[in-house]
Protein backbone atom coordinates (compact mmCIF):
# COMPACT_ATOMS: atom_id res chain seq x y z
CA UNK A 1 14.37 17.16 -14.62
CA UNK A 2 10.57 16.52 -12.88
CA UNK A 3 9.68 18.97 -10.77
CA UNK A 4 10.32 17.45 -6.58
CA UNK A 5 7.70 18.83 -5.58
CA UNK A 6 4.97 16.99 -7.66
CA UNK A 7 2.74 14.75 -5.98
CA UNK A 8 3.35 11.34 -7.96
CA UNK A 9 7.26 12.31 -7.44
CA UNK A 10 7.00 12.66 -3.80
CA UNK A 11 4.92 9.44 -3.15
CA UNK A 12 6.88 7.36 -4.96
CA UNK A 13 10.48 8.31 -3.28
CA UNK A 14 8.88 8.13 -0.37
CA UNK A 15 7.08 4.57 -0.64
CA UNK A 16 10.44 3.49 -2.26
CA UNK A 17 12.17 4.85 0.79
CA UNK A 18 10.17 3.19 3.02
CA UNK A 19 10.22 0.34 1.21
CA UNK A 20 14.16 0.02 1.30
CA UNK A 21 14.14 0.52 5.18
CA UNK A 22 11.49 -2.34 5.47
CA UNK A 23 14.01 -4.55 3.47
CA UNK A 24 17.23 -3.39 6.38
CA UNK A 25 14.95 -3.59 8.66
CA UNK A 26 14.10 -7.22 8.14
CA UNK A 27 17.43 -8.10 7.54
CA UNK A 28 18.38 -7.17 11.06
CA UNK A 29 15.20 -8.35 12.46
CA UNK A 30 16.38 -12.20 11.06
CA UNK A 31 19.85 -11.45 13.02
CA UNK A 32 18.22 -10.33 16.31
CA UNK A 33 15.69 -13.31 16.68
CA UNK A 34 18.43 -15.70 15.54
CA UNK A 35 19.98 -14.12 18.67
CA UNK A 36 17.09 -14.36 20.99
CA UNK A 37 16.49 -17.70 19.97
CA UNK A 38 20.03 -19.20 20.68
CA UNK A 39 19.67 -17.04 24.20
CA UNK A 40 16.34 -19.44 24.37
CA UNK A 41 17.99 -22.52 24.30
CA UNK A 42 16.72 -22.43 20.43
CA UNK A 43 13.53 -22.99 21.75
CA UNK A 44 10.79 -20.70 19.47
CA UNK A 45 9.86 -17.46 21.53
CA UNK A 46 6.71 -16.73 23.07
CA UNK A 47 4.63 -15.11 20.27
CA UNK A 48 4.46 -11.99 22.41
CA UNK A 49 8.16 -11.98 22.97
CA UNK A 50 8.42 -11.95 19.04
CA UNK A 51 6.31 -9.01 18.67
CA UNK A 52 7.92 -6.97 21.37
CA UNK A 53 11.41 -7.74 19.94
CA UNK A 54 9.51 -6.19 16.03
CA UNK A 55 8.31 -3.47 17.75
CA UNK A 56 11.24 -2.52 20.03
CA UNK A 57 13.76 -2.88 17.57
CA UNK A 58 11.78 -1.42 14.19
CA UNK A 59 11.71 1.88 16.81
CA UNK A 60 15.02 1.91 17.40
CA UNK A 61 16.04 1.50 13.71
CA UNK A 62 14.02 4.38 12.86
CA UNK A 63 14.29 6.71 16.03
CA UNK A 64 17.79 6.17 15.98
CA UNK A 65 18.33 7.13 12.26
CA UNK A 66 15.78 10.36 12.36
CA UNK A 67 17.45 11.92 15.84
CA UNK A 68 21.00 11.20 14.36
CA UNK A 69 20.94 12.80 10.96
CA UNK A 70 17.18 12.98 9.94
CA UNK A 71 17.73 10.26 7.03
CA UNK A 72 17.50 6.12 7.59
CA UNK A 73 19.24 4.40 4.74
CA UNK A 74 16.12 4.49 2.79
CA UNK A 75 16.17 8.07 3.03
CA UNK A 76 19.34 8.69 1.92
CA UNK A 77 18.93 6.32 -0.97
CA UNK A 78 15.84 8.65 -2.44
CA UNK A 79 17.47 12.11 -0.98
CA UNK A 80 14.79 12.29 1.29
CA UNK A 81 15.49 14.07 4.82
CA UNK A 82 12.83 14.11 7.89
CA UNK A 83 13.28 16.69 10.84
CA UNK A 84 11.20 18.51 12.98
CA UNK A 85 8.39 21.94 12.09
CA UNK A 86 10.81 23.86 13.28
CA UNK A 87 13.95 22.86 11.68
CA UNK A 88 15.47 20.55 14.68
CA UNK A 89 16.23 17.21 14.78
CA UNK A 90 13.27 15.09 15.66
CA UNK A 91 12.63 14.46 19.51
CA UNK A 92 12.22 10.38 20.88
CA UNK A 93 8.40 12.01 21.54
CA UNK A 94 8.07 13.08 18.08
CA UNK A 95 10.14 9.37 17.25
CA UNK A 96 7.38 7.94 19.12
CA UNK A 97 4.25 9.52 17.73
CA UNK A 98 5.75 8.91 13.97
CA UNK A 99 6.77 5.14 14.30
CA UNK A 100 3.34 4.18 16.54
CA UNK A 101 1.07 5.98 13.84
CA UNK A 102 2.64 4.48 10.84
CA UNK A 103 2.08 1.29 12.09
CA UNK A 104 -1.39 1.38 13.54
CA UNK A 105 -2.46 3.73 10.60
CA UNK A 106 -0.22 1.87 7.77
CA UNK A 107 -1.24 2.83 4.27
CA UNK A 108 -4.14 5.32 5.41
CA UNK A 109 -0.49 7.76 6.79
CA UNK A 110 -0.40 8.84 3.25
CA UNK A 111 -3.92 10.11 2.20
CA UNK A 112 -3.58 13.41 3.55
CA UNK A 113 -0.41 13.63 1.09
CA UNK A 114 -2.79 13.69 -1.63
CA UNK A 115 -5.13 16.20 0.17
CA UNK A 116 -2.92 18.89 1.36
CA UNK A 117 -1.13 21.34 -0.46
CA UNK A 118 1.85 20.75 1.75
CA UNK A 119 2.18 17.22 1.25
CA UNK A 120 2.27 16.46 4.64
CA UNK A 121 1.32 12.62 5.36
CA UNK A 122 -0.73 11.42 9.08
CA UNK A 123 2.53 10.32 10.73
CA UNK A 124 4.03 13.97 9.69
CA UNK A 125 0.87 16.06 11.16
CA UNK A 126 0.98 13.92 14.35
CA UNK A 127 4.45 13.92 15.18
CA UNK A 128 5.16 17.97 13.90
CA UNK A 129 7.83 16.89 11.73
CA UNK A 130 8.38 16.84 7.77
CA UNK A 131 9.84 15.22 4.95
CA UNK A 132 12.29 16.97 2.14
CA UNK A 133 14.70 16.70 -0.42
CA UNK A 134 18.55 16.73 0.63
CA UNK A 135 20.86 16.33 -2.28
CA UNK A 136 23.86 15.49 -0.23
């Protein structure tokens, strides 16, 4: 068995993770604009209107997820578990900080994973929190 620790390991479960929640996540994302659409006489939204409904709605996928149990479904698929420095569930500040930084720093979130010796990526450092392996 590879060592979980390992950088290459780590990345990958993680992108793949991510990846898997960016799949659900679009999936509801096509339910709750065919919603808002039929609620606008199926008249297409104001572009704006369409990015708040992303936005609002990608945070409370996440957010929801992390403060419930620490693991979206992507995390669970790849054993992966997020929760706070100090052991706790994560705090809708610390929800906050995470979600905003991975999306205005998307990509660049994981160099520091490479740099530092405890793997921590941007969105990790910013927010106080941490990824790990949970085999349940």
């Amino acid at each position: 068995m590879q060592d979980k620790s390992t950088l290459p390991y780590l990345l990958l479960r993680r992108m793949l993770a991510f990846l898997y929640d960016c799949l659900l996540l679009t999936a509801v994302l096509f339910i709750v604009t065919g919603v808002a659409v039929l609620l606008n006489n199926t008249q297409p939204l104001n572009v704006f209107i369409q990015l708040l409904i992303v936005f609002i709605v990608g945070f409370v996928y996440f957010s929801w997820f992390w403060r419930r149990d620490g693991r979206t479904l992507g995390l669970q698929a790849w054993k992966l578990h997020v929760k706070s420095d100090n052991d706790e569930m994560l705090t809708w500040k610390q929800c906050l900080v995470r979600y905003i930084s991975g999306i205005f720093c998307f990509g660049f979130t994981y160099i520091p994973v490479v740099l530092r010796s405890d793997r921590k990526a941007l969105h990790d450092l910013l927010s106080n929190s941490n990824i790990s392996f949970k085999n349940k």
